[in-house]
Protein backbone atom coordinates (compact mmCIF):
# COMPACT_ATOMS: atom_id res chain seq x y z
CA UNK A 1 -15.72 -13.49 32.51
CA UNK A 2 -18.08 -12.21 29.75
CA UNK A 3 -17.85 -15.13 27.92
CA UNK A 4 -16.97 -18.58 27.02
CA UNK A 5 -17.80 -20.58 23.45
CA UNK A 6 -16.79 -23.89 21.73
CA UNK A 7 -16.91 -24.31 18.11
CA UNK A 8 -17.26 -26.26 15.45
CA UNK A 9 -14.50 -25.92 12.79
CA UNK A 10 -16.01 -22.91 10.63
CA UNK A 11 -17.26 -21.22 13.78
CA UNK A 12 -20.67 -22.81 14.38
CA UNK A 13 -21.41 -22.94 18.23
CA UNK A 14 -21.87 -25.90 20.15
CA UNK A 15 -24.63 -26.97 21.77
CA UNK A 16 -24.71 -26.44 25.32
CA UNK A 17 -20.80 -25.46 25.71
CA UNK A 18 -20.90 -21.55 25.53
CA UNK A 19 -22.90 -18.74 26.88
CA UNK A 20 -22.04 -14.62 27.40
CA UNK A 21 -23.14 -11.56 28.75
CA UNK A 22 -26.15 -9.32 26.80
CA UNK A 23 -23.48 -6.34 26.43
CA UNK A 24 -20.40 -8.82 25.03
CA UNK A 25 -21.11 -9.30 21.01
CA UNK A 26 -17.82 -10.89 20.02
CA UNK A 27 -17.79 -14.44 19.05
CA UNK A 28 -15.76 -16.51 17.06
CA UNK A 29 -12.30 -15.17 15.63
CA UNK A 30 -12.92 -11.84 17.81
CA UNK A 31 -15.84 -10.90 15.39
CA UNK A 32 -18.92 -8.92 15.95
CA UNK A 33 -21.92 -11.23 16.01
CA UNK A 34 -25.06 -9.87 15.10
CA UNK A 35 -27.36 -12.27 16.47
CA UNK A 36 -30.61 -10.43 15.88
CA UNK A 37 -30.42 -11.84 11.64
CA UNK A 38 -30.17 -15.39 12.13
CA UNK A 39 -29.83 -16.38 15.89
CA UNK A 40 -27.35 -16.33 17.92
CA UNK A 41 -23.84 -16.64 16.78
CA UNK A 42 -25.25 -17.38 12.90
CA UNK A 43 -24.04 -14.18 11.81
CA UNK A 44 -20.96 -12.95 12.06
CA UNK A 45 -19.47 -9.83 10.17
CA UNK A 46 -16.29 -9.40 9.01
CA UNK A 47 -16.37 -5.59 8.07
CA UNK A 48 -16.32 -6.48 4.04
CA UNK A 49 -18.37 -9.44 4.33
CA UNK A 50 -20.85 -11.61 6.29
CA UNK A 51 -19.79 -14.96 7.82
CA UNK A 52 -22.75 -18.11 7.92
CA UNK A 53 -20.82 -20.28 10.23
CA UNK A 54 -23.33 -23.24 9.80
CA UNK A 55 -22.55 -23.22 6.33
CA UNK A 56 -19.18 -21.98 6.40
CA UNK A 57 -19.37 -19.55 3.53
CA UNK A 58 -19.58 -15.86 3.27
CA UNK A 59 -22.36 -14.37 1.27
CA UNK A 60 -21.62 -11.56 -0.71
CA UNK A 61 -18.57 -11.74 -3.53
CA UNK A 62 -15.11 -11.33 -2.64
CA UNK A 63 -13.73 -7.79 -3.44
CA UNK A 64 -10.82 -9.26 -4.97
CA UNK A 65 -11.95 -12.51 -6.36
CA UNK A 66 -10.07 -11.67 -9.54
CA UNK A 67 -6.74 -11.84 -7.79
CA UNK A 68 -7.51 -15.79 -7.14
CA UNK A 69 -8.99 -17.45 -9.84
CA UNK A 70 -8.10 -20.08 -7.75
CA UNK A 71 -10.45 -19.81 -4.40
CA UNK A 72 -14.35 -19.64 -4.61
CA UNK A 73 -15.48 -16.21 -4.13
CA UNK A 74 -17.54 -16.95 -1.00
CA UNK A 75 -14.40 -19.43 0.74
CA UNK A 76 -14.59 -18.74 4.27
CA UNK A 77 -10.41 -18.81 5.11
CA UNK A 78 -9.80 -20.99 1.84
CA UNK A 79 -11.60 -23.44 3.49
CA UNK A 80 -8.51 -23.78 5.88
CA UNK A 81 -9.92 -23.54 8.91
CA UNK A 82 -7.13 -25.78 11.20
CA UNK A 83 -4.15 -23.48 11.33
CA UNK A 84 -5.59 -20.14 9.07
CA UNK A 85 -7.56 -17.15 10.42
CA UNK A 86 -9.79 -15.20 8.00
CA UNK A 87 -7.97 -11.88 6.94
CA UNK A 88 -8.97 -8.73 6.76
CA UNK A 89 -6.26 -7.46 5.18
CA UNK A 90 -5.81 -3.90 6.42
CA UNK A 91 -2.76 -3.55 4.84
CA UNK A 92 -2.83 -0.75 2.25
CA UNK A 93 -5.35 1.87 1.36
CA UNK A 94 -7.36 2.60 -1.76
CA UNK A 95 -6.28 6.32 -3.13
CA UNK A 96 -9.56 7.13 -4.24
CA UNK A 97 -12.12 5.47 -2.10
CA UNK A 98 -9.76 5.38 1.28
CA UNK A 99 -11.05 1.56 1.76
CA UNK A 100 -8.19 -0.35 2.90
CA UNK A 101 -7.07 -3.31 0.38
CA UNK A 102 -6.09 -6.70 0.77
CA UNK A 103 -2.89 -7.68 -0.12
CA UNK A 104 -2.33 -10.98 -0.47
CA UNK A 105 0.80 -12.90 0.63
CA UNK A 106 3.99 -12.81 -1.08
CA UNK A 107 3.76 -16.04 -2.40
CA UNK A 108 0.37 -15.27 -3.63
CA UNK A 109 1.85 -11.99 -5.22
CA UNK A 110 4.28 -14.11 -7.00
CA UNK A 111 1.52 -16.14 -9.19
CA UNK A 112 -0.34 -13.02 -10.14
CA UNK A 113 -0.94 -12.97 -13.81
CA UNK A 114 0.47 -10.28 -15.65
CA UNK A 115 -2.53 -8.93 -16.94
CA UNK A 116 -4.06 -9.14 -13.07
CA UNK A 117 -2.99 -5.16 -11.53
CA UNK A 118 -6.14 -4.89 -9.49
CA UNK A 119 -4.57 -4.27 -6.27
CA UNK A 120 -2.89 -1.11 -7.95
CA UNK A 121 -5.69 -0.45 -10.29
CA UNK A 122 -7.02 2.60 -7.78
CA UNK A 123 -3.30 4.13 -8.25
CA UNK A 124 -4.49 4.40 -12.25
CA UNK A 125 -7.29 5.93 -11.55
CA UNK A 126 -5.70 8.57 -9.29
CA UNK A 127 -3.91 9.76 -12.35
CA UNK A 128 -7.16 10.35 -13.71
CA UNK A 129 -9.00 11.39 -10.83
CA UNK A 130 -10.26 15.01 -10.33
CA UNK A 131 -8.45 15.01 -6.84
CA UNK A 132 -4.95 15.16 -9.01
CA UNK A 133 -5.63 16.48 -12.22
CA UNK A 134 -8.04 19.32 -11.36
CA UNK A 135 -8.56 20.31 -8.04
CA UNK A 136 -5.53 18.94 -6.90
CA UNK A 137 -2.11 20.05 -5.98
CA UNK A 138 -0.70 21.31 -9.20
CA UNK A 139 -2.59 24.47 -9.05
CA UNK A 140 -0.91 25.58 -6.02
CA UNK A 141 2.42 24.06 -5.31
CA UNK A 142 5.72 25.61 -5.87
CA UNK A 143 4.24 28.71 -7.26
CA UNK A 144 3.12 26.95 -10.62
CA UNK A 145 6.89 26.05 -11.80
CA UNK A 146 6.04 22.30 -11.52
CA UNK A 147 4.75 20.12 -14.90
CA UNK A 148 3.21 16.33 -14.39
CA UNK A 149 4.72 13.66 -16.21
CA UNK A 150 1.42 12.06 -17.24
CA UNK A 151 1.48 8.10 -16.96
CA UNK A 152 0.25 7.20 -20.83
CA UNK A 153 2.66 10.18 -22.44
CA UNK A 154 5.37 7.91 -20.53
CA UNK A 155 7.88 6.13 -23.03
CA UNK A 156 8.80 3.20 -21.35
CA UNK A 157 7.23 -0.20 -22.39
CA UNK A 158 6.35 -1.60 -19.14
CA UNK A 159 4.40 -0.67 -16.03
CA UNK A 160 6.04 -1.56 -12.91
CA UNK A 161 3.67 -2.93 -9.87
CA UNK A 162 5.34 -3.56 -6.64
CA UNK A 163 4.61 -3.69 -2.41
CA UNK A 164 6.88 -3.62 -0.07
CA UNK A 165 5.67 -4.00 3.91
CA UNK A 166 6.40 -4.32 7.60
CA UNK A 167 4.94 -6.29 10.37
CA UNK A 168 4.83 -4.40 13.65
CA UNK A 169 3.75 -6.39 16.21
CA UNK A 170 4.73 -4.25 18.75
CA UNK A 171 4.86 -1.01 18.32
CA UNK A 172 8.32 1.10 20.28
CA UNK A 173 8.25 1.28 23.81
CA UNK A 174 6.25 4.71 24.93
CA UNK A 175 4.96 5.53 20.98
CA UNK A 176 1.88 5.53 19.62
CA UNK A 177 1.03 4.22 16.27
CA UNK A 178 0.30 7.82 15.25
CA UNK A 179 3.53 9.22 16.68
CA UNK A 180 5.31 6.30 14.56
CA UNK A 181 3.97 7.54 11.78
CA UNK A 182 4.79 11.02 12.07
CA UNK A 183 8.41 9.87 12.61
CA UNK A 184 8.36 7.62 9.91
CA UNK A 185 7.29 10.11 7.64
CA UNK A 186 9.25 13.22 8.66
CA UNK A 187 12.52 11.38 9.15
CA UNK A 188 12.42 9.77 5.47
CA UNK A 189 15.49 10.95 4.22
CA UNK A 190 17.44 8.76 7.23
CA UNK A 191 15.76 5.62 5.90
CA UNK A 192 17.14 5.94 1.73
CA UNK A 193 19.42 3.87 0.87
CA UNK A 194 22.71 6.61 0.19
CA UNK A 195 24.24 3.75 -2.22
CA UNK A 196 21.56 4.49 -4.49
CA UNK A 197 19.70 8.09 -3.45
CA UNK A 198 19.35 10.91 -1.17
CA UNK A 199 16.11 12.69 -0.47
CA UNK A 200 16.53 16.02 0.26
CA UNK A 201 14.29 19.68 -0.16
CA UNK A 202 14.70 20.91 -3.41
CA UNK A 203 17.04 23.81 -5.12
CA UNK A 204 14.80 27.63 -5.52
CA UNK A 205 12.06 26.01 -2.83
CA UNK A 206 12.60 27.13 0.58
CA UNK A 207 8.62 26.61 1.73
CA UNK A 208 8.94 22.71 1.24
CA UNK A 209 10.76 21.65 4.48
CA UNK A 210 8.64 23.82 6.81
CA UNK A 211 5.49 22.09 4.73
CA UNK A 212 7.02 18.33 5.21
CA UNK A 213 7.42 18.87 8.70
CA UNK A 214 4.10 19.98 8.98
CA UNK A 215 1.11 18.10 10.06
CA UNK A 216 -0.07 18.19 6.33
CA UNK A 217 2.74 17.37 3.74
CA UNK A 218 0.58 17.88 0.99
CA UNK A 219 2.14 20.19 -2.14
CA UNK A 220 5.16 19.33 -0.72
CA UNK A 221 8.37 19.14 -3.11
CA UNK A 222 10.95 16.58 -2.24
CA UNK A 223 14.19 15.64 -4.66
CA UNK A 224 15.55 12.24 -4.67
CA UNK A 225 19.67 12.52 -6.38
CA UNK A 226 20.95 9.64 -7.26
CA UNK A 227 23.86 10.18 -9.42
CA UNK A 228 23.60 12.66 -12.60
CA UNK A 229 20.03 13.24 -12.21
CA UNK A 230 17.79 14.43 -9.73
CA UNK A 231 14.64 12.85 -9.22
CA UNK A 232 12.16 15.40 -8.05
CA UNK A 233 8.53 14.46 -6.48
CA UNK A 234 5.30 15.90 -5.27
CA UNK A 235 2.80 15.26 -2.61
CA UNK A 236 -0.02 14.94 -4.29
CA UNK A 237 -2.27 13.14 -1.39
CA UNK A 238 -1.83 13.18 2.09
CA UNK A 239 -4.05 11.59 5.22
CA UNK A 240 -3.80 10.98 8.87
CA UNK A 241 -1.60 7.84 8.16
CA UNK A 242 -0.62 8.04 4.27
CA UNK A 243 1.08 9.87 1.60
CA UNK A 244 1.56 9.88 -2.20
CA UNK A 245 4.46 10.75 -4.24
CA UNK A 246 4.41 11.47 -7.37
CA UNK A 247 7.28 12.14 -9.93
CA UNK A 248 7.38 15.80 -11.06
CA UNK A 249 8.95 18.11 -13.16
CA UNK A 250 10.70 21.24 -11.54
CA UNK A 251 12.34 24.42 -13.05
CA UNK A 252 14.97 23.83 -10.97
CA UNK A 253 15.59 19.77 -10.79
CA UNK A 254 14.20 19.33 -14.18
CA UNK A 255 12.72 16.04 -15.00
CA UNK A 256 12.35 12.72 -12.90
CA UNK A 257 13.17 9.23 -15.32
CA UNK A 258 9.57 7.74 -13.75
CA UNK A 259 6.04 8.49 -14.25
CA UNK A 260 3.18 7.54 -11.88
CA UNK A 261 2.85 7.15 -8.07
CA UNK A 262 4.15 5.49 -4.28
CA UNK A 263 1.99 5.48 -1.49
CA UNK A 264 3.21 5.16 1.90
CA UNK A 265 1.52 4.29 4.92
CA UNK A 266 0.72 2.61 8.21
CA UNK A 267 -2.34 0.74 9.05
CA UNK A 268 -3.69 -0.54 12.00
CA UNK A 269 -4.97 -4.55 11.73
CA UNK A 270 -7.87 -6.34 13.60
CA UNK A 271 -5.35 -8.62 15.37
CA UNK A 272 -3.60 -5.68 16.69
CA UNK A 273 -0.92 -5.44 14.68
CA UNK A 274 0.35 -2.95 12.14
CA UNK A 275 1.33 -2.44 8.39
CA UNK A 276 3.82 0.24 7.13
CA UNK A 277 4.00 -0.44 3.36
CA UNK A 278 4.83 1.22 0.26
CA UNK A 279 3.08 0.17 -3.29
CA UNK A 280 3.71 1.83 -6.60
CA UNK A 281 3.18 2.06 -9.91
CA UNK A 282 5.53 3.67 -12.78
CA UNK A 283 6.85 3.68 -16.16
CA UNK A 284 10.18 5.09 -17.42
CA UNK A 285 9.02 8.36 -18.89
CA UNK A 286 11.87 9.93 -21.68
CA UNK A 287 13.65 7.60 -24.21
CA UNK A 288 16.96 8.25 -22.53
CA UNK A 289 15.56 6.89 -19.21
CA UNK A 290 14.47 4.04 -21.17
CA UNK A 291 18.17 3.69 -22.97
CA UNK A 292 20.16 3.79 -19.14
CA UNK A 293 17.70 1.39 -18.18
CA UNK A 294 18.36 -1.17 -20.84
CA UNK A 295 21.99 -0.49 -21.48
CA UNK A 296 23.53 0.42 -18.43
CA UNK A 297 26.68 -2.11 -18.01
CA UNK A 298 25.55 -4.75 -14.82
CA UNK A 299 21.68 -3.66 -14.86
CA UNK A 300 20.72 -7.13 -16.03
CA UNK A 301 18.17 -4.71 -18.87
CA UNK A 302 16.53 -2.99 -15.63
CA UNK A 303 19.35 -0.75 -13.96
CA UNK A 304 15.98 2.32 -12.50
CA UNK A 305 14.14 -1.05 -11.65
CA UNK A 306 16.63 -2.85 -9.51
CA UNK A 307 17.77 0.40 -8.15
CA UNK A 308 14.33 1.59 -6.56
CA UNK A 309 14.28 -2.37 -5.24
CA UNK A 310 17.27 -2.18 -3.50
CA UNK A 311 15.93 1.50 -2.19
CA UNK A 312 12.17 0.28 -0.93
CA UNK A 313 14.37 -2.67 0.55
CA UNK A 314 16.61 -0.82 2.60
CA UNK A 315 13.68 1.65 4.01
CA UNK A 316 11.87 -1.39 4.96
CA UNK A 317 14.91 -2.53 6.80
CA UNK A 318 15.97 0.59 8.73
CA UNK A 319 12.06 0.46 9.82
CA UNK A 320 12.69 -2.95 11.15
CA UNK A 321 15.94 -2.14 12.74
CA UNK A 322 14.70 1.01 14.55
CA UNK A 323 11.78 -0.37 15.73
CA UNK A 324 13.54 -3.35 17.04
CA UNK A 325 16.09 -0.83 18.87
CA UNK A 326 13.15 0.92 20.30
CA UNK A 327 11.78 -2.02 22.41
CA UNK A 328 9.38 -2.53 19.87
CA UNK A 329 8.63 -5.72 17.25
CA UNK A 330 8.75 -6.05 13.45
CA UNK A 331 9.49 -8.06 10.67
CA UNK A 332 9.55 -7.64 6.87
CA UNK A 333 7.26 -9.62 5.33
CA UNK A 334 6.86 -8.70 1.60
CA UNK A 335 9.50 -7.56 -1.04
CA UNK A 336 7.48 -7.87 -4.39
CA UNK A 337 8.26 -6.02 -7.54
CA UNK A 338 7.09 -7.06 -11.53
CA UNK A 339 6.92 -5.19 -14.56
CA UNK A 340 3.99 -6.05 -17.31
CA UNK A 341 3.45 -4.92 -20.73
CA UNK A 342 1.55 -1.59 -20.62
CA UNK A 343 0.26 -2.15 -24.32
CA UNK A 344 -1.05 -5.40 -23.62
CA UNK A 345 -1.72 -5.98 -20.12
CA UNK A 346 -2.96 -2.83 -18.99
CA UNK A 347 -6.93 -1.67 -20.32
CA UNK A 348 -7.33 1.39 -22.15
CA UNK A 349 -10.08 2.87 -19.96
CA UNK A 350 -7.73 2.38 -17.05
CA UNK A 351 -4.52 3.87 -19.57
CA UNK A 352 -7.14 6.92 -20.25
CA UNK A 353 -9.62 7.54 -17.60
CA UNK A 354 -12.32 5.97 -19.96
């Protein structure tokens, strides 16, 4: 045994009732304690954040304190300290710093005010950042015959937010979470919906496939076809565990109906677990995208926007099922989609790079 502690409810030790070895420096929730600040077990750091267990309060700011006006900004577990654990949300991962983001429960998605995007604000700045616009991908890929479809030249009125994620809990017997990934990612066309797309290598591009199922995806061109249209994408950042797409013009698939970008990825969590996720942002980006959106008989007014919901959806799903087939464990736990006004809600420094 290395150790043994009793606590008081916001992780204060008791008196007499714990003790541990001089090489052990985990304490309460699993946490590093670093003793050598304020005695032992006063200190305890959550990666992001410093823990006072005495007091029961963290004591810097939290990073997203504007996403719960709600909850003080130094709440230790919202003060729910019976049947809550403090998150660390590793759940999706910041496209310009790489930190990994929070993202708060669906039902804590649901109340977000509409003017409130800072959990996709990063993906804005990516379409500003000098990693896309001018060192980035667009002066290599496809031989220059590819055109961005800037997000503020975009027609459409609104600027869709959403997240969609998995729970693994196990990962599939005899796979590691890196192998996962790599299936994930280079088996993506198996997981579309075919009711709504396909994803396949584009027409007059016969470098793409070899470059997708590479170990670096990045410049690669990818065509969604769902119907009339084809929907072609680039990869316009690509990691260890992540990728971007972004919609594209091609010479050959012409234009796609969105502007902006996905990201896809899996992180690993402190408890052990894992996120796969998707999060993007887009607008509908020609006036006739805009029109089939709106008009299209049995759209409800948003016939793209209930189309890529029902397409996120099902790739969740399959990822559920095959995992679950596999010996392994996971459950979908958020399906969250919103549109808000881009005139309104959205800041001009984040519309222009300001």
């Amino acid at each position: 045994m290395f150790s043994h502690f009793d606590y008081y409810p916001f992780g204060m030790l008791l008196p007499g009732r714990h003790a541990n070895t001089s090489n052990y420096r985990y304490g309460f929730q699993g946490q590093e304690m670093d003793d050598e600040i304020k005695g032992e077990g006063n200190s305890v750091n959550y990666k992001y954040r410093m823990h006072d267990p005495r007091v029961g309060r963290f004591f810097a700011v939290d990073p997203l304190y504007k996403s719960y006006p709600w909850n003080s900004q130094y709440a230790f577990s919202e003060n729910r300290v019976i049947n809550s654990v403090e998150l660390e949300g590793l759940e999706a991962k910041d496209l310009i710093s790489g930190e990994i983001i929070n993202m708060p429960s669906q039902p804590e998605l649901q109340v977000l005010n509409s003017n409130d995007y800072a959990l996709w604000a990063d993906m804005l700045a990516f379409e500003h950042s000098n990693e896309y616009r001018v060192v980035g991908v667009y002066a290599n890929a496809n031989k220059g015959n590819i055109y961005r479809q800037p997000l503020n030249a975009a027609f459409g009125g609104q600027l869709n937010n959403d997240y969609y994620a998995v729970k693994i809990s196990k990962l599939p017997d005899n796979v590691s979470a890196s192998e996962l990934y790599t299936i994930i990612r280079t088996n993506f066309s198996s997981l579309v919906d075919p009711d709504v797309s396909t994803l396949d290598y584009p027409q007059g591009d016969p470098e793409s496939k070899a470059s997708w199922l590479s170990d670096n995806p990045y410049g690669t061109v990818m065509a969604f076809d769902g119907g009339p249209d084809t929907a072609p994408v680039l990869v316009t950042q690509a990691t260890k565990n992540s990728w971007v797409f972004t919609p594209i013009a091609t010479f050959w698939d012409m234009q796609h109906p969105l502007a902006g970008h996905r990201q896809f990825g899996l992180t690993d969590n402190e408890d052990g677990t894992y996120t796969f996720y998707t999060r993007g942002i887009d607008r509908l980006y020609e006036p006739i995208d805009a029109f089939y959106n709106a008009f299209f008989p049995g759209g409800g007014g948003e016939k793209f926007f209930r189309q890529a919901d029902q397409l996120w959806n099902h790739v969740m799903d399959e990822i559920v099922k095959r995992i679950n087939e596999k010996g392994g464990s996971a459950e979908k736990t958020h399906n969250f989609n919103r549109r808000i006004d881009w005139k309104k809600d959205v800041k001009e420094q984040d519309k222009n790079g300001g």
